[in-house]
Protein backbone atom coordinates (compact mmCIF):
# COMPACT_ATOMS: atom_id res chain seq x y z
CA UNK A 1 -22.48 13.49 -9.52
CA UNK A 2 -19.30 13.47 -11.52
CA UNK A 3 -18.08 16.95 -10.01
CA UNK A 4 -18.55 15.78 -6.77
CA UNK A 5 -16.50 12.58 -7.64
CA UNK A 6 -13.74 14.71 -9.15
CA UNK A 7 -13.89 17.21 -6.38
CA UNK A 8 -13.18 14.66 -3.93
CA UNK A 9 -10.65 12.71 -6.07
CA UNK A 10 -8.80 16.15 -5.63
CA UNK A 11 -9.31 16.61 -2.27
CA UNK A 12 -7.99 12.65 -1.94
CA UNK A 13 -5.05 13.24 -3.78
CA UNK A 14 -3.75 16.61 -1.53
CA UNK A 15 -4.51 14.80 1.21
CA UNK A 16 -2.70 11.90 0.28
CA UNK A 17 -0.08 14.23 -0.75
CA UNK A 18 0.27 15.75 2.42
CA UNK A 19 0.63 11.97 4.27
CA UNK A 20 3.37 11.32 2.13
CA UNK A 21 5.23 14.73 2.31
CA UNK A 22 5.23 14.13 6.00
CA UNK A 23 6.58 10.64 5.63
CA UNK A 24 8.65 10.83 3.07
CA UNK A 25 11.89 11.97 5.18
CA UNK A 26 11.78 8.60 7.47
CA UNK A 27 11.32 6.70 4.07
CA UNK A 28 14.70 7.14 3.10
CA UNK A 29 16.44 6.44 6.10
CA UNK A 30 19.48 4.81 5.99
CA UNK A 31 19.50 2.63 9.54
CA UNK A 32 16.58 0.19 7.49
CA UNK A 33 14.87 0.25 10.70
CA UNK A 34 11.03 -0.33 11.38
CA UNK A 35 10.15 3.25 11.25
CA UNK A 36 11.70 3.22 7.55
CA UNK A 37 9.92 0.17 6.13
CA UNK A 38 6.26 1.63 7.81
CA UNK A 39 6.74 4.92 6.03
CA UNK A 40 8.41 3.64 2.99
CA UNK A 41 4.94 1.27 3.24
CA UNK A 42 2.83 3.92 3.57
CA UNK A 43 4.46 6.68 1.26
CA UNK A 44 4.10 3.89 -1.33
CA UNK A 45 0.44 2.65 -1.08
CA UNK A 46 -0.62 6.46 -0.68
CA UNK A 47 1.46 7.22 -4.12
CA UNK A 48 -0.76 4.24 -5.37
CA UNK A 49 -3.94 5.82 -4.23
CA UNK A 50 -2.57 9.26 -5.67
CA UNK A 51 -1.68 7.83 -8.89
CA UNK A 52 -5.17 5.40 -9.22
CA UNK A 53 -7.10 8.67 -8.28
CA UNK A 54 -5.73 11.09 -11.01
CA UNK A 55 -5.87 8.36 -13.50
CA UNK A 56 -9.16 7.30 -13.45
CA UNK A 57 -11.06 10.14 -11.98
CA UNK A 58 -9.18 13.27 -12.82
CA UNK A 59 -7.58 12.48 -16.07
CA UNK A 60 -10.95 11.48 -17.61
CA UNK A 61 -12.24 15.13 -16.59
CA UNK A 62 -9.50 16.75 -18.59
CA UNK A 63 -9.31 15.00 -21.68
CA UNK A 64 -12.23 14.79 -24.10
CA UNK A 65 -14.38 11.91 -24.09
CA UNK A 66 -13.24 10.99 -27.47
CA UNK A 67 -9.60 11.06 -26.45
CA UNK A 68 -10.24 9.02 -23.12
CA UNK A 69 -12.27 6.16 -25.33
CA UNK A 70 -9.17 6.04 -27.26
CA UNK A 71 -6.68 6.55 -24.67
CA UNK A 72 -8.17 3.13 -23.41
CA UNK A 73 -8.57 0.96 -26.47
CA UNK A 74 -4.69 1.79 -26.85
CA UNK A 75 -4.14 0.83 -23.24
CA UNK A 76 -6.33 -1.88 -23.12
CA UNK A 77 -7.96 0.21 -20.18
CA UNK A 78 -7.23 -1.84 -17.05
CA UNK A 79 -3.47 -2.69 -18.08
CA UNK A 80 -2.38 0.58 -16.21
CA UNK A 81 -3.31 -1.10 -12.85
CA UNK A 82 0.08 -2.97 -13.03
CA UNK A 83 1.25 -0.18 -11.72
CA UNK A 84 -0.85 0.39 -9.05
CA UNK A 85 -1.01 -3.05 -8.06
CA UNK A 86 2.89 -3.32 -8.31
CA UNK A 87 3.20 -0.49 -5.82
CA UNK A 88 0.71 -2.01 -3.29
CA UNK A 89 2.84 -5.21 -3.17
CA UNK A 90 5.80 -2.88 -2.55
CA UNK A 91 3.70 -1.41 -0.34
CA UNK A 92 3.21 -4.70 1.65
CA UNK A 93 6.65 -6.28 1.35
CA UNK A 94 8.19 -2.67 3.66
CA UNK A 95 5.12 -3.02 6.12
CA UNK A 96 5.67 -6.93 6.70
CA UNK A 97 8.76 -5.97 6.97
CA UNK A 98 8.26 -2.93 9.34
CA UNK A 99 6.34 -5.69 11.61
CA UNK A 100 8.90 -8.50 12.05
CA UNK A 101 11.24 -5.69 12.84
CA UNK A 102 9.18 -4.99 15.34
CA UNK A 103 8.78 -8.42 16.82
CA UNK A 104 11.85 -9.16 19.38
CA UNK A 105 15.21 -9.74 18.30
CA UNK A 106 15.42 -12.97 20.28
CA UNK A 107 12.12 -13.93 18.56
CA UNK A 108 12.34 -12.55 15.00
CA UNK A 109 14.05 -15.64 13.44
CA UNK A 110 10.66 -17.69 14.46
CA UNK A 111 8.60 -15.22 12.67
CA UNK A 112 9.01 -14.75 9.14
CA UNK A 113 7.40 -11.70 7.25
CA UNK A 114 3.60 -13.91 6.21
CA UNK A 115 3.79 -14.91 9.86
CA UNK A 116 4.61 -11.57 11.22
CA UNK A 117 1.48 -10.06 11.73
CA UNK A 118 0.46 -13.19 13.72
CA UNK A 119 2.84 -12.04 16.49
CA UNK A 120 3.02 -13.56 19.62
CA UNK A 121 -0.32 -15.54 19.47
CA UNK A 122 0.08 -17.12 15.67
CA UNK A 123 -2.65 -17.51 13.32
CA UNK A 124 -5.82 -19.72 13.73
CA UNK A 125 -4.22 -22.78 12.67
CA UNK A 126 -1.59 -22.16 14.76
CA UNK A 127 -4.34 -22.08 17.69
CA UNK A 128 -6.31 -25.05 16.92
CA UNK A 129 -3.08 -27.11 16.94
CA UNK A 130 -1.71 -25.45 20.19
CA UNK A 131 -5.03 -26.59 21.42
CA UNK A 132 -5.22 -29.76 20.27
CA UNK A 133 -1.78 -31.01 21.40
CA UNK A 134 -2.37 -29.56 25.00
CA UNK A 135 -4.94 -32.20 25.00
């Protein structure tokens, strides 16, 4: 099972590769509009999933075990997902973004990026006490 695990790993990573290749032009935009933070989002959480993949299920495949069991007790194995972890909040901060950019300019300033996703209906919360005044 561990060749079929690496073989897709690989197959993950090009593919990933291949998402980000054809986002990475609108990722560096320069007008900061919504189609910038989306694949400026994107490009990141793929380079995240790119990055986790080769770590953990490539790199292990190349080195010997030895060197991988002390690779980690150097590491402390699971510090390395800082990195992956930063990136996804990266990733998160441009796609928030992205979405309040989309929201109307007239009704952006009502709808900051954790509420932005809600648009134009608001969260549960938001319902239930919509509900409740109307009462």
């Amino acid at each position: 099972m561990p060749l079929v695990s690496e073989a897709l790993a690989l197959l993950s990573v090009f593919c990933m590769m291949i998402v980000m290749r054809g986002l990475v032009s609108w990722a560096f935009e320069q007008d900061r509009s919504a189609t910038m933070h989306f694949a400026l989002g994107i490009t990141a959480l793929c380079g995240s999933l790119v990055l986790r993949s080769l770590y953990w299920d490539v790199l292990p495949a190349l080195m010997a075990p030895v060197a991988w069991q002390a690779w980690g007790t150097a590491t402390s194995w699971a510090e390395i997902n800082v990195v992956w972890n930063g990136l996804v909040l990266f990733s998160a901060y441009h796609l928030l973004r992205a979405m309040q950019l989309l929201i109307p300019e007239e009704d952006r300033a009502n709808w900051p990026l954790w509420r932005a996703p809600f648009y134009p209906h608001g969260h549960l919360i938001e319902k239930i006490i919509r509900r409740w005044r109307s009462k």
